[in-house]
Protein backbone atom coordinates (compact mmCIF):
# COMPACT_ATOMS: atom_id res chain seq x y z
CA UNK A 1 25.35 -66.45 68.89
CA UNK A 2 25.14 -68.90 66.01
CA UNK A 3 22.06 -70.70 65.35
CA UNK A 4 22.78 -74.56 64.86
CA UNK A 5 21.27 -76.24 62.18
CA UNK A 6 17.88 -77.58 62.53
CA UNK A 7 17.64 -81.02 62.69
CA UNK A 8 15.98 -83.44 60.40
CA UNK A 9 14.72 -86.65 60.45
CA UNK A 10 17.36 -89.61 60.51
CA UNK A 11 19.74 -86.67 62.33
CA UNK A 12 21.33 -88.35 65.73
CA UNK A 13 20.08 -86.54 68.51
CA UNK A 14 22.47 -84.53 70.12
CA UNK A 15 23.15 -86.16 73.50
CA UNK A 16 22.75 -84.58 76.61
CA UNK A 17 22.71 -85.28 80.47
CA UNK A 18 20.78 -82.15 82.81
CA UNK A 19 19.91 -82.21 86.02
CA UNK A 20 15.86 -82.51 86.44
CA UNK A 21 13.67 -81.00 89.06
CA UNK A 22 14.92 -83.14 91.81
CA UNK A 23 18.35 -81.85 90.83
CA UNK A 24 19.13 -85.23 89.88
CA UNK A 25 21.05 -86.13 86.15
CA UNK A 26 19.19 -86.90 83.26
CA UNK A 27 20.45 -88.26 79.77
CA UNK A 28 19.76 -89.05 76.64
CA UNK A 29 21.86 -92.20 76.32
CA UNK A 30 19.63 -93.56 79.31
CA UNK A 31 16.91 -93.94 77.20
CA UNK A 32 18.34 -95.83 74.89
CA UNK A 33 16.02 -98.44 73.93
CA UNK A 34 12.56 -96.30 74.54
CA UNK A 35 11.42 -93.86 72.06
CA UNK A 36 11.90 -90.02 73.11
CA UNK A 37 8.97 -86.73 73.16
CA UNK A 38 11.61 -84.29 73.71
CA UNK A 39 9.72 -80.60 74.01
CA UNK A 40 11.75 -77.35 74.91
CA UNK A 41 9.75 -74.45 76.01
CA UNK A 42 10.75 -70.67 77.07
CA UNK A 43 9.99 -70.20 80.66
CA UNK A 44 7.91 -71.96 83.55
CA UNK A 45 4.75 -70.54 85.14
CA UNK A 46 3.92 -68.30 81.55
CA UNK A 47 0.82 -68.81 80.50
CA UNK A 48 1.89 -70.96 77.15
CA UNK A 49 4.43 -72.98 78.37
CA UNK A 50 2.21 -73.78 81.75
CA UNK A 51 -0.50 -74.88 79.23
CA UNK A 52 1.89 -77.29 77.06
CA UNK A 53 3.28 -78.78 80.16
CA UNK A 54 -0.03 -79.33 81.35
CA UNK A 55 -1.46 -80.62 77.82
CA UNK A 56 1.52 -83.20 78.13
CA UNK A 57 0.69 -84.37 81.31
CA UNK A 58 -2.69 -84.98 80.82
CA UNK A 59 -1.60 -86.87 77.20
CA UNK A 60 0.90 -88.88 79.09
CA UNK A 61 -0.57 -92.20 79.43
CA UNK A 62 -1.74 -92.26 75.78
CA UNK A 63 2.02 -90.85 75.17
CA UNK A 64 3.42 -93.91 77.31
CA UNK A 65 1.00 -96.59 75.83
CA UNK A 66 2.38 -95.26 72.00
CA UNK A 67 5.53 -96.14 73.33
CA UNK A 68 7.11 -92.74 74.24
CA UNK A 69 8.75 -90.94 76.98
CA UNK A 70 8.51 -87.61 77.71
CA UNK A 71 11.40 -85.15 78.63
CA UNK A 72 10.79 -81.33 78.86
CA UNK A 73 14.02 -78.77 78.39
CA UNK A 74 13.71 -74.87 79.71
CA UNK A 75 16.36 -72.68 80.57
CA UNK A 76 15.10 -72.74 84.16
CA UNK A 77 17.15 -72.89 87.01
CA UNK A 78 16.55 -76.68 88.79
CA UNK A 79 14.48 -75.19 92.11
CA UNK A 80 12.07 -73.26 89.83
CA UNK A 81 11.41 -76.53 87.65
CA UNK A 82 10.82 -78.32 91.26
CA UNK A 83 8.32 -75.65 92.05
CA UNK A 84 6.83 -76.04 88.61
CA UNK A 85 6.59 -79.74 88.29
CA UNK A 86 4.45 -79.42 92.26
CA UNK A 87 2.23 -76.95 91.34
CA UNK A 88 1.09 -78.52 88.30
CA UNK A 89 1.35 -82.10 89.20
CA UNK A 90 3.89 -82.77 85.91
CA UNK A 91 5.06 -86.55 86.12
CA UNK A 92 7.40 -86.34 83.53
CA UNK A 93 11.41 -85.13 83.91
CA UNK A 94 12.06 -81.03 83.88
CA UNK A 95 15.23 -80.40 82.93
CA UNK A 96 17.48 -77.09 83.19
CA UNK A 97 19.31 -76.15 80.98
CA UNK A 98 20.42 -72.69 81.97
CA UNK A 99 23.12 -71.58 79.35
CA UNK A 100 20.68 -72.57 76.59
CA UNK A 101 23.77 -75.41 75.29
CA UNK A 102 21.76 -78.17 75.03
CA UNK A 103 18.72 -76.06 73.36
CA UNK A 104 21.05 -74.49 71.07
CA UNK A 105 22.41 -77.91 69.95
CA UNK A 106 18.73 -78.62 69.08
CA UNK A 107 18.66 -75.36 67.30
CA UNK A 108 15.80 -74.93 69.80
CA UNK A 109 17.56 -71.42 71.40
CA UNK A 110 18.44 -68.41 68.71
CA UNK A 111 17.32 -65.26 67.39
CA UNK A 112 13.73 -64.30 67.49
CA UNK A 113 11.30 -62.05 66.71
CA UNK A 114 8.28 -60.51 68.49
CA UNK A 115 6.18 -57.60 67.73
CA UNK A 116 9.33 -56.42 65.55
CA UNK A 117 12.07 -56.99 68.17
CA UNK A 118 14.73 -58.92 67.77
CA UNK A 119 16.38 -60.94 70.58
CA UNK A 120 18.32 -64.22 71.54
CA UNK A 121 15.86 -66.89 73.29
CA UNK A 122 14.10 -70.45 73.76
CA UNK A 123 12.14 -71.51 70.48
CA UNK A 124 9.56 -73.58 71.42
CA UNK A 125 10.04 -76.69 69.47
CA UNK A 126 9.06 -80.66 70.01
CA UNK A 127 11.46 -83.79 68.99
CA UNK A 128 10.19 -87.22 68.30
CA UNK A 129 13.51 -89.73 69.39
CA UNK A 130 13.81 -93.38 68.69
CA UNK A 131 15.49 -95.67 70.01
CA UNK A 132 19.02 -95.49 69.04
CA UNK A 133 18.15 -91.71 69.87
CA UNK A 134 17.89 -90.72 66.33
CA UNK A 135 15.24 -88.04 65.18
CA UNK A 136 12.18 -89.19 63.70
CA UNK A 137 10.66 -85.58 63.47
CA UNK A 138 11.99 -81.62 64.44
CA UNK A 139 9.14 -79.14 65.02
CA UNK A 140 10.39 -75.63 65.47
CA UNK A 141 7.93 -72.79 66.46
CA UNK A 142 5.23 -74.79 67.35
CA UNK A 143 2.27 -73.48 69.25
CA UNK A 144 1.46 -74.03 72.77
CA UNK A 145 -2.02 -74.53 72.13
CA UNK A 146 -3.05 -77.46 70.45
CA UNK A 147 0.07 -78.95 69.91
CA UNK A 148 0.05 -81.72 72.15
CA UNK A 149 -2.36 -82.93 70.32
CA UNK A 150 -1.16 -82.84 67.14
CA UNK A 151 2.04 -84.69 68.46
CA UNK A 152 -0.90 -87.68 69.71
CA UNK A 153 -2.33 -88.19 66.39
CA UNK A 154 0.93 -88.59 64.64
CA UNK A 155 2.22 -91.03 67.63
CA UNK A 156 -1.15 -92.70 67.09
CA UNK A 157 -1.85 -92.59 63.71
């Protein structure tokens, strides 16, 4: 698999429509006009990705008062997202993307390493969208641990 470029800011956003938890579409185009936190994260119910879901819902109103949505992209399949979003009470969209095509366009899916290994997978990275859905900022590799707020003090600083 190629890796796509990584994006920079200025950089359209790739557009996108995915179904979210309810199994219902989701685009980017429909949120034209509101500014974007896109995050893409490896897998549901792991310990870091539960964490930065959670972190994001509990930032959310400080999120929505900078003037931000958020949108959340795993390669999970829509009924595990559902499950996900319940158990952890996440307000915000879920959406599947289970061939990894809209990740990939985000050069957010690609080779990795871990402990030496090398395989194909999610790379946990955050997008800041305005509102012609252009990027503002790409953050590849981030950590799941304090990166939520990290994101907060540059949407509110």
């Amino acid at each position: 698999m190629t890796d796509a470029a990584r994006l920079a800011p200025g950089d359209a956003a790739p557009d996108f429509t995915l179904e979210n938890q309810a199994g219902e579409p989701v685009s980017l185009a429909d949120q034209r006009g509101s500014k974007v936190v896109l995050f893409t994260y490896p897998k549901a119910f792991t310990p870091g990705c539960t964490k930065e879901a959670c972190d994001f819902r509990d930032a959310e109103e400080r999120i929505l008062a900078a003037g931000y949505r958020i949108l959340a992209i795993s390669g999970d399949p829509v009924e595990k997202l559902a499950r996900f979003a319940d158990e952890h009470e996440l307000p915000y969209p879920l959406l599947s993307d289970p061939d990894h095509a809209v990740q990939t366009a985000y050069a957010a899916y690609g080779e990795k390493k871990n402990y030496g290994r090398v395989y194909e997978g999610a790379i946990r990275s955050t997008f800041l969208i305005d509102e012609e859905g252009r990027i503002i900022e790409a953050l590849y590799n981030v950590k799941a641990t304090g990166h939520v707020d990290r994101i907060l003090k540059k949407l509110e600083g």
